[in-house]
Protein backbone atom coordinates (compact mmCIF):
# COMPACT_ATOMS: atom_id res chain seq x y z
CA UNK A 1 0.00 0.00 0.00
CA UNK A 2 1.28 3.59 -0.62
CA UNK A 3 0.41 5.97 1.43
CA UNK A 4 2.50 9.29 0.30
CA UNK A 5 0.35 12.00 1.00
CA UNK A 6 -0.32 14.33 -1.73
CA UNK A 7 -3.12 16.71 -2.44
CA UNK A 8 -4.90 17.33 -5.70
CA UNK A 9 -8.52 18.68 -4.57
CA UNK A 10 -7.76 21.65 -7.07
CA UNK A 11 -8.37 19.51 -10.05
CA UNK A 12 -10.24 16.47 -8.59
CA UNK A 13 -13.46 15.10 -9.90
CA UNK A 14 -14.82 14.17 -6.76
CA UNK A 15 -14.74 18.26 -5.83
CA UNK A 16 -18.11 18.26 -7.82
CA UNK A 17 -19.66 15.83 -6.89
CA UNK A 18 -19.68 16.46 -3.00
CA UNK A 19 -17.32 19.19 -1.97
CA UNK A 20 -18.79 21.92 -4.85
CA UNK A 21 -20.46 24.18 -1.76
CA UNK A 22 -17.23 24.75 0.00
CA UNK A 23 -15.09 28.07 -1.14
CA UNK A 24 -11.39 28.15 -2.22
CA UNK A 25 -10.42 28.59 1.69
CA UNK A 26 -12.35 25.68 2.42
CA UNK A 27 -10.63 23.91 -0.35
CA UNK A 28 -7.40 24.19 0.88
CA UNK A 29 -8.19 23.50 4.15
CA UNK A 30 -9.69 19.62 3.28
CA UNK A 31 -6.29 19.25 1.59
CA UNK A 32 -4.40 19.44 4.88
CA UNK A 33 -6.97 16.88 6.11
CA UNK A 34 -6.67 14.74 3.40
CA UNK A 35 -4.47 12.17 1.99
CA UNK A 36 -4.78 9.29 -0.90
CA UNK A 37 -3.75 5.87 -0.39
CA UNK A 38 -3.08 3.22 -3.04
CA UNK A 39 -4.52 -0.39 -2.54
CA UNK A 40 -3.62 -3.09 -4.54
CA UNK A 41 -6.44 -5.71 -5.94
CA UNK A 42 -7.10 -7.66 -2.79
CA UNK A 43 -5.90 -5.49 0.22
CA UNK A 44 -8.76 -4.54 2.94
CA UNK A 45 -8.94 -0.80 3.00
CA UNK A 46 -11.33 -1.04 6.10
CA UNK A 47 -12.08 -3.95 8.43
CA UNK A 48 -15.10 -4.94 10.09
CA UNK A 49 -14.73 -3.70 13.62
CA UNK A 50 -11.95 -1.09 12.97
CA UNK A 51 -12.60 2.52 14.88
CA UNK A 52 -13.58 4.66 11.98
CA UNK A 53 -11.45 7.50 11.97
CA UNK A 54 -11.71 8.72 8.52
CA UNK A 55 -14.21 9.45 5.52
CA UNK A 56 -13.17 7.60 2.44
CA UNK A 57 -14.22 7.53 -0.92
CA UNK A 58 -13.43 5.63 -4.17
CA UNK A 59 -11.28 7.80 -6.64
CA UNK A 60 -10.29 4.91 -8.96
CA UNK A 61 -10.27 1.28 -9.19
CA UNK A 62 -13.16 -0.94 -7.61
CA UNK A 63 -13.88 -2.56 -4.67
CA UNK A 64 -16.25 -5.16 -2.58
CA UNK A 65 -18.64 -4.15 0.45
CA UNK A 66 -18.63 -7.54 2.46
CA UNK A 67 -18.90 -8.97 6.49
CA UNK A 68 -18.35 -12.12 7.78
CA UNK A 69 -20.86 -15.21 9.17
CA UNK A 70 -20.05 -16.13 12.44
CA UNK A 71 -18.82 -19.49 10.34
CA UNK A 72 -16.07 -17.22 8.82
CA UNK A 73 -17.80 -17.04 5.41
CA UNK A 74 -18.39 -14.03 2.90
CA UNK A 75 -20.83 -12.09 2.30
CA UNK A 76 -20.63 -9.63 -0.59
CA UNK A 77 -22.75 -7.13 -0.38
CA UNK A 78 -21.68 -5.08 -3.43
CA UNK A 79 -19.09 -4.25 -5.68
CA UNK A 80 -18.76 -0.58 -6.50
CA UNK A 81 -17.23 2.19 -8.47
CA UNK A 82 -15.39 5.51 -8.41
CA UNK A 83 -16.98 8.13 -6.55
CA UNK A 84 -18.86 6.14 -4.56
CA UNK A 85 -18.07 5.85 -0.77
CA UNK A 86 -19.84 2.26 1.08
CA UNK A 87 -17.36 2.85 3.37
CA UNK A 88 -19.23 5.89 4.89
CA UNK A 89 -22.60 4.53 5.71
CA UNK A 90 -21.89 4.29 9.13
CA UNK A 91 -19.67 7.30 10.10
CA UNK A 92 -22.48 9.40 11.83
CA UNK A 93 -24.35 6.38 13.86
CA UNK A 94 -21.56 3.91 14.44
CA UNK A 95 -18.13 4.48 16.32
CA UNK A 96 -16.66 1.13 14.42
CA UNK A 97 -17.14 -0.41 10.78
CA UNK A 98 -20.01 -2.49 10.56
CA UNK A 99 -18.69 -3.90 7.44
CA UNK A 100 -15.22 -4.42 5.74
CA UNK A 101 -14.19 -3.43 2.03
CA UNK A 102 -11.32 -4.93 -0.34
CA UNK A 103 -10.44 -3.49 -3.60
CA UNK A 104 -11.21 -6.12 -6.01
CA UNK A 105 -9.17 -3.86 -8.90
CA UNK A 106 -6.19 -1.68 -7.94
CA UNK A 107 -7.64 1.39 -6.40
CA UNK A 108 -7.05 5.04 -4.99
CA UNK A 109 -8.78 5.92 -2.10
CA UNK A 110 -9.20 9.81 -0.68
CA UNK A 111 -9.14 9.68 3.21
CA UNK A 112 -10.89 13.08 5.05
CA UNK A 113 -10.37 12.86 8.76
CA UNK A 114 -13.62 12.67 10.33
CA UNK A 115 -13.86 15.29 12.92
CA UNK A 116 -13.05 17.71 9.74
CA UNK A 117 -16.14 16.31 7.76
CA UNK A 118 -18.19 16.50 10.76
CA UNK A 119 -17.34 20.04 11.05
CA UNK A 120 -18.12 20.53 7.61
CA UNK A 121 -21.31 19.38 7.74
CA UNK A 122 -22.66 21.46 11.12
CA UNK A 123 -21.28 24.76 9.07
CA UNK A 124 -22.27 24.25 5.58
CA UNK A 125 -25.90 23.31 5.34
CA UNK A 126 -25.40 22.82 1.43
CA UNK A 127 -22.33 20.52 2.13
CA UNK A 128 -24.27 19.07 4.74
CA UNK A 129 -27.65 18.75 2.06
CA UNK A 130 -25.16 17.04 -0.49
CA UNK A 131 -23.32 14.58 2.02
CA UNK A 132 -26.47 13.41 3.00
CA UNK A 133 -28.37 12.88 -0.31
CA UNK A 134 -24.97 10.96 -2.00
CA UNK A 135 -25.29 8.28 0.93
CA UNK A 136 -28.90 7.90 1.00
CA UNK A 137 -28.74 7.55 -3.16
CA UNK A 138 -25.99 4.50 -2.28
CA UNK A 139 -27.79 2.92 0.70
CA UNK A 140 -30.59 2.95 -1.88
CA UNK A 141 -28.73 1.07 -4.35
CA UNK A 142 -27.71 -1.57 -2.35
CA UNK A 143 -30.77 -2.23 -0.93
CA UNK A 144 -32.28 -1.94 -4.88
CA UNK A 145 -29.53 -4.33 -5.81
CA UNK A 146 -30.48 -7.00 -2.83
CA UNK A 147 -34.19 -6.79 -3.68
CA UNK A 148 -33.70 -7.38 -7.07
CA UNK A 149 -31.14 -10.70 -6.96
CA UNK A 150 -33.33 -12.16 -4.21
CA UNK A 151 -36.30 -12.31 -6.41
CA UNK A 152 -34.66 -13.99 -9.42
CA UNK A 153 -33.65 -17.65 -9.62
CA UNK A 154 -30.20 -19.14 -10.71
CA UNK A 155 -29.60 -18.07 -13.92
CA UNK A 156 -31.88 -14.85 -13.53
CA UNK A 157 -29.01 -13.51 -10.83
CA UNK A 158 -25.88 -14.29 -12.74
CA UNK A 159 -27.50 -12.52 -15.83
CA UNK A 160 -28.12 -9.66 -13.88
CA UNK A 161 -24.67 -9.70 -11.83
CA UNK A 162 -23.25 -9.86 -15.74
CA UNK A 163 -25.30 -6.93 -16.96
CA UNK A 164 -24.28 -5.14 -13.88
CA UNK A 165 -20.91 -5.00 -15.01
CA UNK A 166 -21.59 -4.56 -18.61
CA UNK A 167 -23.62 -1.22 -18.07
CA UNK A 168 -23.10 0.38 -14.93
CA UNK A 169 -19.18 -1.02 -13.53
CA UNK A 170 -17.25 -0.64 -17.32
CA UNK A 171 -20.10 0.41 -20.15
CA UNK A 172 -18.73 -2.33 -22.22
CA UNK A 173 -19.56 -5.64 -23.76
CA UNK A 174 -15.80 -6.96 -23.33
CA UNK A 175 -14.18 -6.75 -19.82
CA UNK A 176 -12.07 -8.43 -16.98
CA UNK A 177 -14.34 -10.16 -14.31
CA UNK A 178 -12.88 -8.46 -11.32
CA UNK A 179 -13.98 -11.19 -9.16
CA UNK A 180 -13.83 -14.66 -8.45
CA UNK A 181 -16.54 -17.10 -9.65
CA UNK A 182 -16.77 -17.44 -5.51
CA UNK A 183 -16.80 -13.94 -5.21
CA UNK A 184 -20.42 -14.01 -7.67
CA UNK A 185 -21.33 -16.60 -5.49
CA UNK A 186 -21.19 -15.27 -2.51
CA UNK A 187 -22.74 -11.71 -3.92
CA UNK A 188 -25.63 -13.76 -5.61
CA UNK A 189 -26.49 -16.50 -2.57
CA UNK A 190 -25.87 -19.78 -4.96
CA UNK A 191 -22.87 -22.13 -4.64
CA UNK A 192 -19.47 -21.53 -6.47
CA UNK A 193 -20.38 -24.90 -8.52
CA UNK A 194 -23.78 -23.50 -9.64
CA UNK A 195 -22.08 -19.99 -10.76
CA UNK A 196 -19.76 -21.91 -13.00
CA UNK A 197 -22.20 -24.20 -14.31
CA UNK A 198 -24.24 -21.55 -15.51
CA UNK A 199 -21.47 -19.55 -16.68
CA UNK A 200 -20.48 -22.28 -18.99
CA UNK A 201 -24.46 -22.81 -20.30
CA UNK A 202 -24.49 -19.38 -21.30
CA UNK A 203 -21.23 -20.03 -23.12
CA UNK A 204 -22.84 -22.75 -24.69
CA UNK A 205 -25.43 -20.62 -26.16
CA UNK A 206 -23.81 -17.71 -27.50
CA UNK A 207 -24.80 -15.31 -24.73
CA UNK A 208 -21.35 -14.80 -23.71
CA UNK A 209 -17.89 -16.21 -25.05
CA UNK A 210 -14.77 -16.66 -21.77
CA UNK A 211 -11.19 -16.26 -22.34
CA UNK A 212 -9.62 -16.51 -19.03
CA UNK A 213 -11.08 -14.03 -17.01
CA UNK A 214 -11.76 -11.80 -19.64
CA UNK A 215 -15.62 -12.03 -20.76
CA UNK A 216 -17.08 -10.93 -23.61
CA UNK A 217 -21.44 -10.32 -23.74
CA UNK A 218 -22.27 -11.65 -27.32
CA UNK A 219 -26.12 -11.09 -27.19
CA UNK A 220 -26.80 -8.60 -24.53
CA UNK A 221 -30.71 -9.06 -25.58
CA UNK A 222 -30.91 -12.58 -24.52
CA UNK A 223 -29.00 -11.37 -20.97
CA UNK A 224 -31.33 -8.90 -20.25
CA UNK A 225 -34.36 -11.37 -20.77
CA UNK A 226 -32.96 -14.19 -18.88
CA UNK A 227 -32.32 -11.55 -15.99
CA UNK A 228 -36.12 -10.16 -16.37
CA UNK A 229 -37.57 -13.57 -16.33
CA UNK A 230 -35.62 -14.56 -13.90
C-alpha cells in the first residue's frame, strides 16, 4: 500500500460531486486533512470492527462491500465504483465499521479525517444537504440491488450480476471479471459450482464467449431477458 500524502482537490473530480459548496479557503483546508492511499487488488482498505477515523471515498479502481458469518464465510454485499463511498454509511451512527471493504481492482482511495467532515457538515448546510443525499442515493442502491437478486432464480441472478458490469461497472460488452466465480457466489447466494455451471451454459449458447477471465457479452438481448424472467 502507498500511502505518500499528496493533495490534488484543485483539479479532482470528486470536488463536484460532494465538496462543490465549499469556497477556495475551504478547499485548501480539506487538503491538509486529506491524503490518498493506493490499494492493490485484494488489500482490505477497512475492516469490520476497525474505529472509523476517517471518511473515504473511491477515486479509482473498484472494490467489494462484504462482512463475515459467524462461520467465517463471505458475504458480498456489493461491488462498487469511483466516486462512490460504502465505506461511509456508518460514520455518523456507528463508532466502528459495521462492514469491511477490499479493492477487487487496484484502487485510490481519498481519506478526510472525520472530525473535519463532521465540522463541515454542522457549518455548511449545502455541504451538509449534499453529504447526506450521496449516501442515502448509495444505501438505496444496495438495498435496490439485494431486492432485485433475491427475487430472481439461478440463472436470472448471474445474468443480472453480468449486466451489472456490462452497463453500470465498465459500459462495455468486453471486460475483466474483477472477481472470483466465488466472489459471484457469494454476492448472488448460490454455490461456487452453480455460478460456474451456468457460466459455462451461457457459453454454450452464445450469450457470452470466456477467455480466461476476460468475458465478452455476445447477445446482450438474450441477458437482459434471462435476468427479467428470472
Amino acid at each position: 500500500m502507498n500511502k505518500d500524502k499528496y493533495c490534488v482537490c484543485a483539479n479532482c473530480d470528486f470536488r463536484e460531486i460532494v465538496f462543490s459548496n465549499l469556497d477556495e479557503t475551504a478547499i485548501m483546508n480539506l487538503c491538509n486533512h486529506k491524503e490518498e492511499q493506493a490499494f492493490r487488488k485484494g488489500e482490505i482498505i477497512n475492516h469490520e470492527g476497525e474505529k472509523i477515523t476517517d471518511f473515504k471515498y473511491l477515486k479509482s479502481g473498484l472494490v467489494k462491500l462484504y462482512r463475515r458469518t459467524p462461520t467465517g464465510e463471505e458475504q458480498v454485499i456489493t461491488i462498487t465504483r469511483p466516486f462512490e463511498f460504502v465505506s461511509n454509511m456508518s460514520i455518523f451512527s456507528e463508532e466502528r465499521y459495521k462492514y469491511s471493504v477490499a479493492a477487487v481492482e487496484d484502487s485510490v482511495v481519498c481519506m478526510v479525517k472525520l472530525e473535519f467532515i463532521k465540522d463541515l457538515f454542522l457549518k455548511n448546510g449545502g455541504f451538509a444537504m449534499g453529504l447526506v443525499t450521496k449516501i442515502s442515493k448509495i444505501n438505496d442502491k444496495i438495498i435496490l440491488q439485494t431486492l432485485d437478486i433475491r427475487q430472481k432464480n439461478l440463472v436470472g441472478r448471474v445474468a443480472y450480476v453480468l449486466l451489472y458490469f456490462t452497463k453500470e461497472i465498465y459500459n462495455s460488452m468486453v471486460f475483466d471479471l474483477p472477481v472470483s466465480r466465488k466472489e459471484i457466489a457469494d454476492y448472488i447466494g448460490m454455490s461456487t459450482a452453480n455460478v460456474i455451471r451456468t457460466l459455462s451454459d451461457f457459453k454454450k449458447d452464445g450469450i457470452i464467449k470466456v477467455f480466461g477471465k476476460t468475458i465478452e457479452i455476445v447477445d446482450i438481448n438474450k441477458l437482459e431477458i434471462i435476468s427479467k424472467r428470472g
